[in-house]
N, C-alpha and C. Protein backbone atom coordinates (compact mmCIF):
# COMPACT_ATOMS: atom_id res chain seq x y z
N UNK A 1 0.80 -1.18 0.00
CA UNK A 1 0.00 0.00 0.00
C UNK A 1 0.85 1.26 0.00
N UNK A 2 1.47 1.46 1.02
CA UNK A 2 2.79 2.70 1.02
C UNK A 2 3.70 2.87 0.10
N UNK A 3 4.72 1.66 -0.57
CA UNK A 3 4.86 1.89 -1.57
C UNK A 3 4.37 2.11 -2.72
N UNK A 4 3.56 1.18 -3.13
CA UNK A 4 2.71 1.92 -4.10
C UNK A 4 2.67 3.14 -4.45
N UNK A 5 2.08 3.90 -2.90
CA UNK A 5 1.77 5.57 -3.33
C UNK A 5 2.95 6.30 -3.60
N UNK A 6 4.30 5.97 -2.87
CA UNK A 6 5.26 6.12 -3.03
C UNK A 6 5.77 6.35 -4.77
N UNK A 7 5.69 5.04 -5.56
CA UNK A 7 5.80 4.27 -6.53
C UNK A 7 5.16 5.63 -7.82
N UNK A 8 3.65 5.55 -7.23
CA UNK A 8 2.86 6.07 -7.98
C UNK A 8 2.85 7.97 -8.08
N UNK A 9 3.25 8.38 -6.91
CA UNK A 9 3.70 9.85 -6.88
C UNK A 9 4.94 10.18 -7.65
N UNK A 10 5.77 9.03 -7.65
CA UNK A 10 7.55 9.25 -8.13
C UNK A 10 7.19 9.02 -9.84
N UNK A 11 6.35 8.62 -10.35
CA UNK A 11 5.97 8.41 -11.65
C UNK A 11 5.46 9.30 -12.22
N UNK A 12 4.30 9.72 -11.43
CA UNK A 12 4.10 10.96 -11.51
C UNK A 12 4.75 12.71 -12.27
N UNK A 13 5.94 12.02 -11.52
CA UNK A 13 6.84 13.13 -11.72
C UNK A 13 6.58 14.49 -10.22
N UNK A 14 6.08 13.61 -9.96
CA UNK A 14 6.22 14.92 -8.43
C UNK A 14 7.38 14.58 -7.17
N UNK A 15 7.61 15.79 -6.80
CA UNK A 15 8.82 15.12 -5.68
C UNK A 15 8.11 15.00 -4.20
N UNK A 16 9.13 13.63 -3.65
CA UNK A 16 8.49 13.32 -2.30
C UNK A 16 9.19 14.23 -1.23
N UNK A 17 9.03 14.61 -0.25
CA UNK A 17 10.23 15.18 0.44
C UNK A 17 9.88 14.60 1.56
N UNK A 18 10.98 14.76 2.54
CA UNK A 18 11.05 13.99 3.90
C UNK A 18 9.40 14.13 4.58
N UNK A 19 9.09 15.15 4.81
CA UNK A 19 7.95 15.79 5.74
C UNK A 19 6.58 14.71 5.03
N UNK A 20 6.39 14.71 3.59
CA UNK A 20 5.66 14.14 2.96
C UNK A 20 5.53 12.45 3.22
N UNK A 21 6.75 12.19 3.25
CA UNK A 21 6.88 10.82 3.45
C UNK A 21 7.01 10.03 4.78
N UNK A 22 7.50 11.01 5.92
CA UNK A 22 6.87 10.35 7.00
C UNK A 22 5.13 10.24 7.28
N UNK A 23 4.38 11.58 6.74
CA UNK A 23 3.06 11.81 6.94
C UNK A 23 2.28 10.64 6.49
N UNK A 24 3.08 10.75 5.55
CA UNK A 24 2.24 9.20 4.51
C UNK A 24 2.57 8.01 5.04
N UNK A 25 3.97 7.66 5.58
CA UNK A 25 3.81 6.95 6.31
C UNK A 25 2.98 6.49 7.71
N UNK A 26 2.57 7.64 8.25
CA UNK A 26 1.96 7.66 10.00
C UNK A 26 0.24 7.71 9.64
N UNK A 27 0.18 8.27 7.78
CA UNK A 27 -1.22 7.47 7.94
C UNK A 27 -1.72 6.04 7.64
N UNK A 28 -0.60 5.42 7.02
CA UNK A 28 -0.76 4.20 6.62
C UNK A 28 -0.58 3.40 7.65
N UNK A 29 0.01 4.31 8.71
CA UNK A 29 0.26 2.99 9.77
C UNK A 29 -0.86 3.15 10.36
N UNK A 30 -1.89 4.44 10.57
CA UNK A 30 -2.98 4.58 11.47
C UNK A 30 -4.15 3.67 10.47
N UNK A 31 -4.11 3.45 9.36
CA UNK A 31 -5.09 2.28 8.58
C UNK A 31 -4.71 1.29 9.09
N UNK A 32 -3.84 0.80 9.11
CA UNK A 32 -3.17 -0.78 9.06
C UNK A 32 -3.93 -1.38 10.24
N UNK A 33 -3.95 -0.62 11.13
CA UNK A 33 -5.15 -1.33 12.93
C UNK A 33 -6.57 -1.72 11.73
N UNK A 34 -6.71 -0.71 11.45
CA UNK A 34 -7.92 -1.04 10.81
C UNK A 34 -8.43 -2.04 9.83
N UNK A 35 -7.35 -2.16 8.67
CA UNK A 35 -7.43 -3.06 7.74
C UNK A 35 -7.25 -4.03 8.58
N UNK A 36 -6.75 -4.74 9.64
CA UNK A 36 -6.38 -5.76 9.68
C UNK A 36 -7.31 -6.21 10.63
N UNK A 37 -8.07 -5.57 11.24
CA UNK A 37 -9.39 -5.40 11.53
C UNK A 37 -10.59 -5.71 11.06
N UNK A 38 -10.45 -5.81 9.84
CA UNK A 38 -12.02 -5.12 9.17
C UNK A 38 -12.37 -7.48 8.86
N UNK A 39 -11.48 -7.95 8.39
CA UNK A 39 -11.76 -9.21 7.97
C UNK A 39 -11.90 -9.88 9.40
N UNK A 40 -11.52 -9.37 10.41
CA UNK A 40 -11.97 -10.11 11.49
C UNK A 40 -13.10 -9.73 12.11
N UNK A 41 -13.35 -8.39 11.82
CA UNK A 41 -14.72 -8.32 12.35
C UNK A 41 -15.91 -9.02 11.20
N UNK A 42 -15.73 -8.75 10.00
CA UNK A 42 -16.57 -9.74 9.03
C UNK A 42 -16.70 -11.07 9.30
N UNK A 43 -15.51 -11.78 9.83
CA UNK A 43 -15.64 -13.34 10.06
C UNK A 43 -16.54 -13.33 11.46
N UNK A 44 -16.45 -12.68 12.62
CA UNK A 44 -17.19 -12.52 14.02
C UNK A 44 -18.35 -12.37 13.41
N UNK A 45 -18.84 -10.99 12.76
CA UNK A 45 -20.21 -11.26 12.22
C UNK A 45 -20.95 -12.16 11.95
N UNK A 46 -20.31 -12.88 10.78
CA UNK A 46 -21.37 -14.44 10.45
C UNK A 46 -21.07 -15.05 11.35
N UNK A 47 -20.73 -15.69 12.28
CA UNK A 47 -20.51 -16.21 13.83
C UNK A 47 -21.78 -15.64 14.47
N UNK A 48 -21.65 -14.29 14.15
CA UNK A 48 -22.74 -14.11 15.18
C UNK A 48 -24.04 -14.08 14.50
N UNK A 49 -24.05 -13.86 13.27
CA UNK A 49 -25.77 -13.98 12.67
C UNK A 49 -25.64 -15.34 13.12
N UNK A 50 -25.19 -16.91 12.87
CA UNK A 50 -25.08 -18.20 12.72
C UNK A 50 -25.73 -18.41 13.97
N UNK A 51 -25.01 -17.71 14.74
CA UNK A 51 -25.50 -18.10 16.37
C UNK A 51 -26.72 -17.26 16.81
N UNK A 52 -27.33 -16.32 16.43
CA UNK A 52 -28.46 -15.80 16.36
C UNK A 52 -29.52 -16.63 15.89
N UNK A 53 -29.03 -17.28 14.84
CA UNK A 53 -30.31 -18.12 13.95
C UNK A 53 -30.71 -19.39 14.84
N UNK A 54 -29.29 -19.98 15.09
CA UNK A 54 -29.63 -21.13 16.14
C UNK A 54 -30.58 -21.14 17.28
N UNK A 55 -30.00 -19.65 18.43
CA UNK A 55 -30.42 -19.61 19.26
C UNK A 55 -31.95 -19.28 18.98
N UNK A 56 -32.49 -18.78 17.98
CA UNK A 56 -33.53 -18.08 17.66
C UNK A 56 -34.60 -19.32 17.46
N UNK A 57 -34.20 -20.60 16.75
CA UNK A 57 -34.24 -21.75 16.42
C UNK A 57 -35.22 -22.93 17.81
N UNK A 58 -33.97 -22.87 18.58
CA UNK A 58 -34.03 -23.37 20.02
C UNK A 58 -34.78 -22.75 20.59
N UNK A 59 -34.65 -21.26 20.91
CA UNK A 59 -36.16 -20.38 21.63
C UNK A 59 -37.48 -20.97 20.85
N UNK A 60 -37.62 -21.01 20.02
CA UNK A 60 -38.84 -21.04 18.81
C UNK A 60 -39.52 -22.85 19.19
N UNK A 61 -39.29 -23.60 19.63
CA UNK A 61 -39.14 -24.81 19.83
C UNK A 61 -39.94 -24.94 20.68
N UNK A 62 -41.27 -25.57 20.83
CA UNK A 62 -42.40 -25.88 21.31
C UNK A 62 -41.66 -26.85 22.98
N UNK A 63 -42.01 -26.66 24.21
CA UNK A 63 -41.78 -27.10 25.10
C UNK A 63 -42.28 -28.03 25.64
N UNK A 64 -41.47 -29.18 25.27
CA UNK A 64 -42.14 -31.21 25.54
C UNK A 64 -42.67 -30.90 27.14
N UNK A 65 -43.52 -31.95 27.12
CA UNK A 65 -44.72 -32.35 28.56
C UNK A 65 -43.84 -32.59 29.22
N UNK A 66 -44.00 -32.08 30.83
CA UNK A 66 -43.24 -32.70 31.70
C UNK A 66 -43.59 -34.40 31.75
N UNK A 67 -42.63 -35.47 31.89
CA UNK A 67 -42.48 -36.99 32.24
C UNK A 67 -43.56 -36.95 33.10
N UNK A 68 -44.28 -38.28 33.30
CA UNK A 68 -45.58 -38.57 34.45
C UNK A 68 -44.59 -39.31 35.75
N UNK A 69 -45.09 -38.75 37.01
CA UNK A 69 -44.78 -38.79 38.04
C UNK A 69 -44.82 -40.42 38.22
N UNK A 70 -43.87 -41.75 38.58
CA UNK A 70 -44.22 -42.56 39.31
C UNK A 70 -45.01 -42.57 40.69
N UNK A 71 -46.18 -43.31 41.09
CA UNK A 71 -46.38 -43.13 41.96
C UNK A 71 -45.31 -43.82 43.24
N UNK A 72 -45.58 -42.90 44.54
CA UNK A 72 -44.49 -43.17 46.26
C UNK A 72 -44.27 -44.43 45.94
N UNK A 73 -43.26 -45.15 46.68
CA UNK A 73 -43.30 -46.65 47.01
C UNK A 73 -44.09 -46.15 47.90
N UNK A 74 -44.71 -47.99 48.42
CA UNK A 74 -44.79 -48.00 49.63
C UNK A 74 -43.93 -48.70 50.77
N UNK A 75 -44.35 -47.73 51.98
CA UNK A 75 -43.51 -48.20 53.13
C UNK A 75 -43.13 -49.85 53.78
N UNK A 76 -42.61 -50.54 53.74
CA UNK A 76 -42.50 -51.82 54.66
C UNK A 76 -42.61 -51.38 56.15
N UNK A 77 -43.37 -52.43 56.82
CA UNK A 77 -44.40 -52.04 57.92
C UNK A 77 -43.76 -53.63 58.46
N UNK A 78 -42.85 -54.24 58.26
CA UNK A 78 -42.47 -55.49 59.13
C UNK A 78 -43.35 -56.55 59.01
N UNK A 79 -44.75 -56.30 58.82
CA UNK A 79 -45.51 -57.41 58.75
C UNK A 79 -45.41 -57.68 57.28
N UNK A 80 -45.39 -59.28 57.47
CA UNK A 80 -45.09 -59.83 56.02
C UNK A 80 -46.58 -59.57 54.91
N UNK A 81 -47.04 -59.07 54.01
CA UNK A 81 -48.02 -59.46 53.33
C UNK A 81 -49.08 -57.79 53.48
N UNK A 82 -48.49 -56.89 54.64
CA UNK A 82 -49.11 -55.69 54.77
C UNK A 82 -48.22 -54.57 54.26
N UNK A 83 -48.90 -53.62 53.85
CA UNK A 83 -48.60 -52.19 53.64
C UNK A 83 -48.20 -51.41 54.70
N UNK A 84 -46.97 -50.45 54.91
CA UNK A 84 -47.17 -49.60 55.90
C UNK A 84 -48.12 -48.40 55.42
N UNK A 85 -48.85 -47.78 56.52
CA UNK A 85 -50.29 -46.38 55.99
C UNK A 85 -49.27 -45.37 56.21
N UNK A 86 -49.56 -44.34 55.24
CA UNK A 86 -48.62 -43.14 55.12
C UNK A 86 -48.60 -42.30 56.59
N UNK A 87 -47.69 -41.85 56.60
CA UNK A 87 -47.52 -40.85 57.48
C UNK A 87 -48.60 -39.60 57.39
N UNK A 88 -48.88 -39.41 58.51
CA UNK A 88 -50.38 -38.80 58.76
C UNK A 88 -49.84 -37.55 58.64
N UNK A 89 -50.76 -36.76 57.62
CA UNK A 89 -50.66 -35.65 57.07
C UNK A 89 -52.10 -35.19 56.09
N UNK A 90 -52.30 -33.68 55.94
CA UNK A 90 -52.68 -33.60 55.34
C UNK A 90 -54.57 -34.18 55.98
N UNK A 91 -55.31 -34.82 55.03
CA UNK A 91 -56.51 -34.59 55.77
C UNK A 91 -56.17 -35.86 56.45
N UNK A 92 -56.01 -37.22 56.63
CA UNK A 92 -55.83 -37.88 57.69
C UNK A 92 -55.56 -37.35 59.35
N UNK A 93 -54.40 -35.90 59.18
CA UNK A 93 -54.68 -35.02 60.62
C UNK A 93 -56.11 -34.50 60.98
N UNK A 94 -56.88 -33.62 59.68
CA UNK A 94 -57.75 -33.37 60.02
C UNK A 94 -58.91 -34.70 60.31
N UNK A 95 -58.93 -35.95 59.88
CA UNK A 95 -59.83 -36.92 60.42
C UNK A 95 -59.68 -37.59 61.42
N UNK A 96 -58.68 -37.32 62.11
CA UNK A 96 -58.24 -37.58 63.56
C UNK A 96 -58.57 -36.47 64.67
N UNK A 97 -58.49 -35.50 64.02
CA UNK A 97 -58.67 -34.25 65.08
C UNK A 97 -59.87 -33.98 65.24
N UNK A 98 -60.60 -34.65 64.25
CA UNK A 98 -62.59 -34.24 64.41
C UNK A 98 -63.06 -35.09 65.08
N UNK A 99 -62.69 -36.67 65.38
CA UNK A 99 -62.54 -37.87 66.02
C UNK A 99 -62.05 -37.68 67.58
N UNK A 100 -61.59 -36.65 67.67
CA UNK A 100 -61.04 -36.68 68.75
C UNK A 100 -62.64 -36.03 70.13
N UNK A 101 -62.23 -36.48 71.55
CA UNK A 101 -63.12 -36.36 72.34
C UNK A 101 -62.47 -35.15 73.35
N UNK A 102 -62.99 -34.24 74.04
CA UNK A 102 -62.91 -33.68 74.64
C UNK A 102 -62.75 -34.44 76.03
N UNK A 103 -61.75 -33.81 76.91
CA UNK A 103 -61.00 -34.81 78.01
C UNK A 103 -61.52 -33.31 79.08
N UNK A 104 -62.17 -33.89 79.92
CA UNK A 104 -62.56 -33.00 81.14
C UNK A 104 -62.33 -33.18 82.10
N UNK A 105 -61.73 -31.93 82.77
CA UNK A 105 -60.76 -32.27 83.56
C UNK A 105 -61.30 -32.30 85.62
């Protein structure tokens, strides 16, 4: 690139002089971040549309049924051939507590 312009001014027939040719140099160096820049941000881009589409893809994706619950085991209660009864909770407290008798004292 620098030579070139170099190349292409001296053909020209115009003269370079010192002042000219550092300038031209300190702008070519202030491009150069840039050019060398510019193809990496183009390659990040499609990376990132790619990964936009995916994710966009996956959001868009209808959300499967939760699995059906096995029902509790049940408890072993020591006796051979019986069930242990759940732990009292729930309305079994309340059918005990309506069952219950007033104790006078």
């Amino acid at each position: 690139g620098t030579a070139a312009v170099f190349v292409a001014r001296t053909a020209q027939g115009q003269s370079l002089g010192t002042a000219e040719a550092f300038a031209t140099l300190a702008v070519f160096q202030t491009l150069r971040v840039g050019m060398v820049f510019l193809p990496l941000s183009l390659s990040l881009l499609g990376v990132l549309v790619s990964n936009l589409k995916r994710s966009g893809a996956y959001l868009e994706t209808p959300e499967p049924d939760p699995p059906a619950m096995p029902p509790p085991p049940s408890l072993p209660t020591g006796v051979p051939g019986e069930e242990a009864k759940p732990p009292m909770g729930g309305s079994r407290v309340l059918a005990s507590l309506t069952n219950c008798r007033a104790v006078s004292a």
